[in-house]
N, C-alpha and C. Protein backbone atom coordinates (compact mmCIF):
# COMPACT_ATOMS: atom_id res chain seq x y z
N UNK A 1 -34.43 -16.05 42.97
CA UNK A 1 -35.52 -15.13 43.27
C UNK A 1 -34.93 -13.73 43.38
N UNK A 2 -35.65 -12.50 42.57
CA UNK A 2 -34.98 -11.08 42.56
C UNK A 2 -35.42 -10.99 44.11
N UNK A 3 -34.55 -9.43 44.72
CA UNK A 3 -35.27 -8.78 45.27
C UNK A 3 -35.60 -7.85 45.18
N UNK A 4 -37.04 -7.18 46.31
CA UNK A 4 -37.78 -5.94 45.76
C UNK A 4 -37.46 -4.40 46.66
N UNK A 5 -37.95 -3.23 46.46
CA UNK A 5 -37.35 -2.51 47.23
C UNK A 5 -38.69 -1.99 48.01
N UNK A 6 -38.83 -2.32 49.20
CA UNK A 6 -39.95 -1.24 49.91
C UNK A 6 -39.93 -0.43 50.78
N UNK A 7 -40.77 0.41 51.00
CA UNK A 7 -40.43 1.73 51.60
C UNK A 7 -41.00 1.82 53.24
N UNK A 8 -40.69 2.02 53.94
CA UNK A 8 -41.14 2.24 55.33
C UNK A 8 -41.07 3.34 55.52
N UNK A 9 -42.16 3.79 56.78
CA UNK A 9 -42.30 4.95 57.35
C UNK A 9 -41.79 5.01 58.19
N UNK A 10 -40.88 5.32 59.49
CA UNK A 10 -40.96 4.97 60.85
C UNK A 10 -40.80 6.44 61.22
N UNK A 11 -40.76 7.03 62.59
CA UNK A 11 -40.64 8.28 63.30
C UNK A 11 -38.82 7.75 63.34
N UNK A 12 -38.32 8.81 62.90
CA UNK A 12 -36.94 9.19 62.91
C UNK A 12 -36.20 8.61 64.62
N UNK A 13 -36.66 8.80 65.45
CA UNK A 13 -36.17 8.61 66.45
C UNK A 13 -36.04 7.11 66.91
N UNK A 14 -37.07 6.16 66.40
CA UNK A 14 -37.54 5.02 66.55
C UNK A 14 -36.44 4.45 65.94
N UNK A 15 -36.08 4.51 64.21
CA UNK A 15 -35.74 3.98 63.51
C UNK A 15 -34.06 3.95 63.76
N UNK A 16 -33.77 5.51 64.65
CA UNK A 16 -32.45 5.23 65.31
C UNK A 16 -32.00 4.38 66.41
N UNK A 17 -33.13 4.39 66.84
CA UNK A 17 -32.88 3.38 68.10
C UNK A 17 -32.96 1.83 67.61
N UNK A 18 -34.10 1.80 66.46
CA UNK A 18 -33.75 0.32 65.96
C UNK A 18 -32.10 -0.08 65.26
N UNK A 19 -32.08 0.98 64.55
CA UNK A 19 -30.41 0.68 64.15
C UNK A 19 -30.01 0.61 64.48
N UNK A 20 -29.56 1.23 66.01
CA UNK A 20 -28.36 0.57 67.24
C UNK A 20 -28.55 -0.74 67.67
N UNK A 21 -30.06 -0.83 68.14
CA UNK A 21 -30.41 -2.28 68.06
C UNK A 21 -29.52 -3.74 67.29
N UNK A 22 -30.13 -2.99 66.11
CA UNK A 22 -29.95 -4.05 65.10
C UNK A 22 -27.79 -4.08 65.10
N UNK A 23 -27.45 -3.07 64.81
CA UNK A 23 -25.89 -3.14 64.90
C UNK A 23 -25.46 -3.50 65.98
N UNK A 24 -25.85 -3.52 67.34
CA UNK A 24 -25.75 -4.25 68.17
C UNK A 24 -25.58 -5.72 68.38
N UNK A 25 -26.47 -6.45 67.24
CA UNK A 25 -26.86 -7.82 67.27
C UNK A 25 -25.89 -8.13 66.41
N UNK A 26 -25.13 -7.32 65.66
CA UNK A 26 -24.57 -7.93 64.22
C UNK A 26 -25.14 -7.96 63.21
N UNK A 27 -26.24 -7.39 63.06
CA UNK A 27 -27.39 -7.66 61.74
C UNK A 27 -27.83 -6.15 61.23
N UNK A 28 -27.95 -6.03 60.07
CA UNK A 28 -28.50 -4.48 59.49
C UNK A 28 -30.17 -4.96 59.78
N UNK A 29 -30.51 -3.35 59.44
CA UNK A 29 -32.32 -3.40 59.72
C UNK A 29 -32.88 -4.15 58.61
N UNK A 30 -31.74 -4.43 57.38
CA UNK A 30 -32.73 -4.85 56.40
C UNK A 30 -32.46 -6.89 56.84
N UNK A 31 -31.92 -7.02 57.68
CA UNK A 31 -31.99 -8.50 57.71
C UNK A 31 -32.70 -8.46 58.91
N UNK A 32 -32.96 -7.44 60.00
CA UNK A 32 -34.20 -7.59 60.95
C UNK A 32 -35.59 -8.18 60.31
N UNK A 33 -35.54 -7.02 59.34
CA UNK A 33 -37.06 -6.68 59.12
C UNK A 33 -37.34 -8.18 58.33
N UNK A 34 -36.89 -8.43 57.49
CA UNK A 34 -36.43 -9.81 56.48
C UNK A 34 -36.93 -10.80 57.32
N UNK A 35 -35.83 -11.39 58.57
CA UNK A 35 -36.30 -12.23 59.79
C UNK A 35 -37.70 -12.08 60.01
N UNK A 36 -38.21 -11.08 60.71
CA UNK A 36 -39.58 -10.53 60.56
C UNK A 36 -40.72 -11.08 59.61
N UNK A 37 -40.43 -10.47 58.72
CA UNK A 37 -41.61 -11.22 57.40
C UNK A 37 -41.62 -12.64 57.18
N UNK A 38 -39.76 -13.24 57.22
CA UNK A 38 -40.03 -14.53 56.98
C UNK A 38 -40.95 -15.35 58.24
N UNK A 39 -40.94 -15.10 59.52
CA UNK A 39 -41.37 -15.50 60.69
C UNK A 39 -42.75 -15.37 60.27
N UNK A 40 -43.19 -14.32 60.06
CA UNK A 40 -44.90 -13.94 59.93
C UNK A 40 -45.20 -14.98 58.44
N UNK A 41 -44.77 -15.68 57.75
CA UNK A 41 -45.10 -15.95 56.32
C UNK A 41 -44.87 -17.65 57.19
N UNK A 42 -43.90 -17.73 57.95
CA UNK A 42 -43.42 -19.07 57.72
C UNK A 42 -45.16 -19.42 59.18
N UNK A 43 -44.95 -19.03 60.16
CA UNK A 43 -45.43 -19.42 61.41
C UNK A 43 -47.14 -18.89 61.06
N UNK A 44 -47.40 -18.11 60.45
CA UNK A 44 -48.70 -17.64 59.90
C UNK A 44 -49.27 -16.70 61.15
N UNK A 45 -48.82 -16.00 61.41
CA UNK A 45 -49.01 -15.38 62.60
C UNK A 45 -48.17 -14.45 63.22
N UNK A 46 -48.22 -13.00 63.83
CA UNK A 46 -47.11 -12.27 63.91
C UNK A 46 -46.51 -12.74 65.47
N UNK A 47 -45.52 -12.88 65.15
CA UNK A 47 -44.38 -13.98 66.12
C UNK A 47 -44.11 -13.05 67.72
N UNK A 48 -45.21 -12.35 67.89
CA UNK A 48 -45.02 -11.85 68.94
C UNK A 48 -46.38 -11.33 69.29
N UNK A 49 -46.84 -10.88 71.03
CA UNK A 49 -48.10 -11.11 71.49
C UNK A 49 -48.47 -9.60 71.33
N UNK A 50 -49.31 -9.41 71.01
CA UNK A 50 -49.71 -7.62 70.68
C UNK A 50 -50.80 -7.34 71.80
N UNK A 51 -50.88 -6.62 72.52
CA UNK A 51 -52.30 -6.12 73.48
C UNK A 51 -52.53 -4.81 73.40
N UNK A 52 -53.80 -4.63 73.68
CA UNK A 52 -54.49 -3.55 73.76
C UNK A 52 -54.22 -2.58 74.46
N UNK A 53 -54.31 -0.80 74.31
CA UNK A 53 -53.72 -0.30 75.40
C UNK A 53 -54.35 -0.98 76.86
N UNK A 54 -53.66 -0.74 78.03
CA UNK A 54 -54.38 -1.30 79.09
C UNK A 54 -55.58 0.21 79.16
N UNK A 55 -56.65 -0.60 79.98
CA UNK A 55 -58.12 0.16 80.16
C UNK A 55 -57.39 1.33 81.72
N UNK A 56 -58.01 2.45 81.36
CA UNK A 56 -57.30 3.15 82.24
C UNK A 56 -58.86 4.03 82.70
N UNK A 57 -59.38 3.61 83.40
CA UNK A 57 -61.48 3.93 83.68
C UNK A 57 -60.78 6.24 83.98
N UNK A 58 -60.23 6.25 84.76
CA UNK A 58 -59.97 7.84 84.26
C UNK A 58 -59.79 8.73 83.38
N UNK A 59 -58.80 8.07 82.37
CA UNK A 59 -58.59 8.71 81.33
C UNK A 59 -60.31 8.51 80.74
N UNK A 60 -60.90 7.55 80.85
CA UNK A 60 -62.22 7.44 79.64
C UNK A 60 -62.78 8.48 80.47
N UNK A 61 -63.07 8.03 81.99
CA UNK A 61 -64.20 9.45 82.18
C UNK A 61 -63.68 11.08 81.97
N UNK A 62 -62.65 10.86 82.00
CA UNK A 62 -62.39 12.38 81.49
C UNK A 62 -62.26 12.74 80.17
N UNK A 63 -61.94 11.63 79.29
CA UNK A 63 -62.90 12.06 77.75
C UNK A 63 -64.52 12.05 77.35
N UNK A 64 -64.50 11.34 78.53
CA UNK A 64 -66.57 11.57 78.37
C UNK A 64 -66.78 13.11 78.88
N UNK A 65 -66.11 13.28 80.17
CA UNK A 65 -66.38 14.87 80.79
C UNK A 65 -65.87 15.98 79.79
N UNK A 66 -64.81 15.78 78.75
CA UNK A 66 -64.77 16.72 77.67
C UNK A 66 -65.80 16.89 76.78
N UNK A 67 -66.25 15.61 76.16
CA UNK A 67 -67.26 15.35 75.15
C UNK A 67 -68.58 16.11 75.58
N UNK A 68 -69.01 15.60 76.95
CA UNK A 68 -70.46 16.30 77.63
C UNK A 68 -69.64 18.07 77.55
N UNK A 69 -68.61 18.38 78.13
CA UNK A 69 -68.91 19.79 78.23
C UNK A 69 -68.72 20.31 76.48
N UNK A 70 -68.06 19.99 75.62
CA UNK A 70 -68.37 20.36 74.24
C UNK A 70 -69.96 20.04 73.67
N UNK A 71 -70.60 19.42 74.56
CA UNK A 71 -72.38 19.33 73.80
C UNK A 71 -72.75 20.24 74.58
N UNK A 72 -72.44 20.00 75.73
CA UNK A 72 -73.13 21.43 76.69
C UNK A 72 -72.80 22.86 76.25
N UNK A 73 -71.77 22.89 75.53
CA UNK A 73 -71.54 24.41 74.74
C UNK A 73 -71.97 25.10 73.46
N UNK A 74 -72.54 23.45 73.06
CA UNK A 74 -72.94 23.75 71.63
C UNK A 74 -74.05 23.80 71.64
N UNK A 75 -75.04 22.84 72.84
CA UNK A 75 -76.44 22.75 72.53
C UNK A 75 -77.10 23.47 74.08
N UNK A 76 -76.68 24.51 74.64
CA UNK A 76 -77.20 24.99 76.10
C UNK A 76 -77.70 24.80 76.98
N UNK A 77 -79.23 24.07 75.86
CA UNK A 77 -80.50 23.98 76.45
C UNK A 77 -80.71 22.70 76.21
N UNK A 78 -79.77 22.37 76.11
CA UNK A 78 -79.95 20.75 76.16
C UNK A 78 -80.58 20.19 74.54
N UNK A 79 -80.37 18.71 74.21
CA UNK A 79 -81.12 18.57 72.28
C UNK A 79 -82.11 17.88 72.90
N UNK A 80 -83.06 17.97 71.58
CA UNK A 80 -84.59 17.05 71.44
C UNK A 80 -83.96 15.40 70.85
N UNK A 81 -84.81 14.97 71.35
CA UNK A 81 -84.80 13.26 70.59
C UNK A 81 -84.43 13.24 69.24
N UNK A 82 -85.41 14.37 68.32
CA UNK A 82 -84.92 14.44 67.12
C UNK A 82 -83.50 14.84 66.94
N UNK A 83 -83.25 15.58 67.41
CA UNK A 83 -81.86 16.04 67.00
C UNK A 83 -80.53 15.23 67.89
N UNK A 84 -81.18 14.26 68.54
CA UNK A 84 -79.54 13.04 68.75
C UNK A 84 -80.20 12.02 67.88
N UNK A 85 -81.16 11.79 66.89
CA UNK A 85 -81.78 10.78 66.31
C UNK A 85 -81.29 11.36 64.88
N UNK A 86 -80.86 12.73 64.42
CA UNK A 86 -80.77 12.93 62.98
C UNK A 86 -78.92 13.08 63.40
N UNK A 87 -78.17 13.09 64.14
CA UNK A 87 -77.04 13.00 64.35
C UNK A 87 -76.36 11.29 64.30
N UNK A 88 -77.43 10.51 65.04
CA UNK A 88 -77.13 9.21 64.71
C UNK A 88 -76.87 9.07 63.31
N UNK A 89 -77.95 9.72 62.70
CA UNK A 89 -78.40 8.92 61.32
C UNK A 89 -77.03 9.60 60.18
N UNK A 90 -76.67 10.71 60.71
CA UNK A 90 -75.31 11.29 59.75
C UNK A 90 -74.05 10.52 60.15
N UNK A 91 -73.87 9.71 61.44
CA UNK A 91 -72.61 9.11 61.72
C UNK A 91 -72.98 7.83 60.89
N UNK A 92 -74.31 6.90 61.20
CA UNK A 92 -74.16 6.05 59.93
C UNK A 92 -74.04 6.30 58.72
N UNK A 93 -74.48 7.17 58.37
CA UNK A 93 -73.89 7.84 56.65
C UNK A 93 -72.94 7.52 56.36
N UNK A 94 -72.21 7.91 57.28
CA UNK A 94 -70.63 8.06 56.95
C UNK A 94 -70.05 6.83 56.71
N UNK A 95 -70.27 5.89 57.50
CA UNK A 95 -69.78 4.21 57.57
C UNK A 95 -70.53 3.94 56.44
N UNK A 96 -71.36 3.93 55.68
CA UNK A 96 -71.74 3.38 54.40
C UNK A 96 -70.55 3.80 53.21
């Protein structure tokens, strides 16, 4: 079986810290990453538990309290029904 060449992105800083990693263990990044794929191909599933950021209820209300004061700057006097009803209808647009 040939092999192929693919390209990764990583943030420069990451990818140094994985290389110490990996030279650490005895192994280059390209037999990490290798391990990696074969695990996800062989086990059908990525071989490790992924979660969501944790829910942090402050941070959200203080992106809601940004969001309200950017409508409150744009619309003064407050909007009509129609006009959060023709704003709906342009965010579904978009998803089509």
């Amino acid at each position: 079986m040939s092999n192929v060449m693919y390209c990764l992105r990583l943030d420069e800083n990451l990818k140094n810290r994985f290389e110490k990693t990996c030279e650490s263990m005895g192994i280059s990044m390209s037999a990490a990453l290798n391990m990696f794929v074969t695990a996800v191909v062989n086990e059908q599933r990525i071989p490790f538990e992924i979660k969501a950021k944790p829910y942090n209820p402050d941070e959200i209300w203080r992106s809601l309290e940004r969001a309200r004061m950017k409508v409150c700057e744009k619309y003064p006097d407050g909007m009509t029904l129609d006009e959060i009803n023709e704003i709906i209808d342009e965010v579904r647009a978009k998803k089509d």
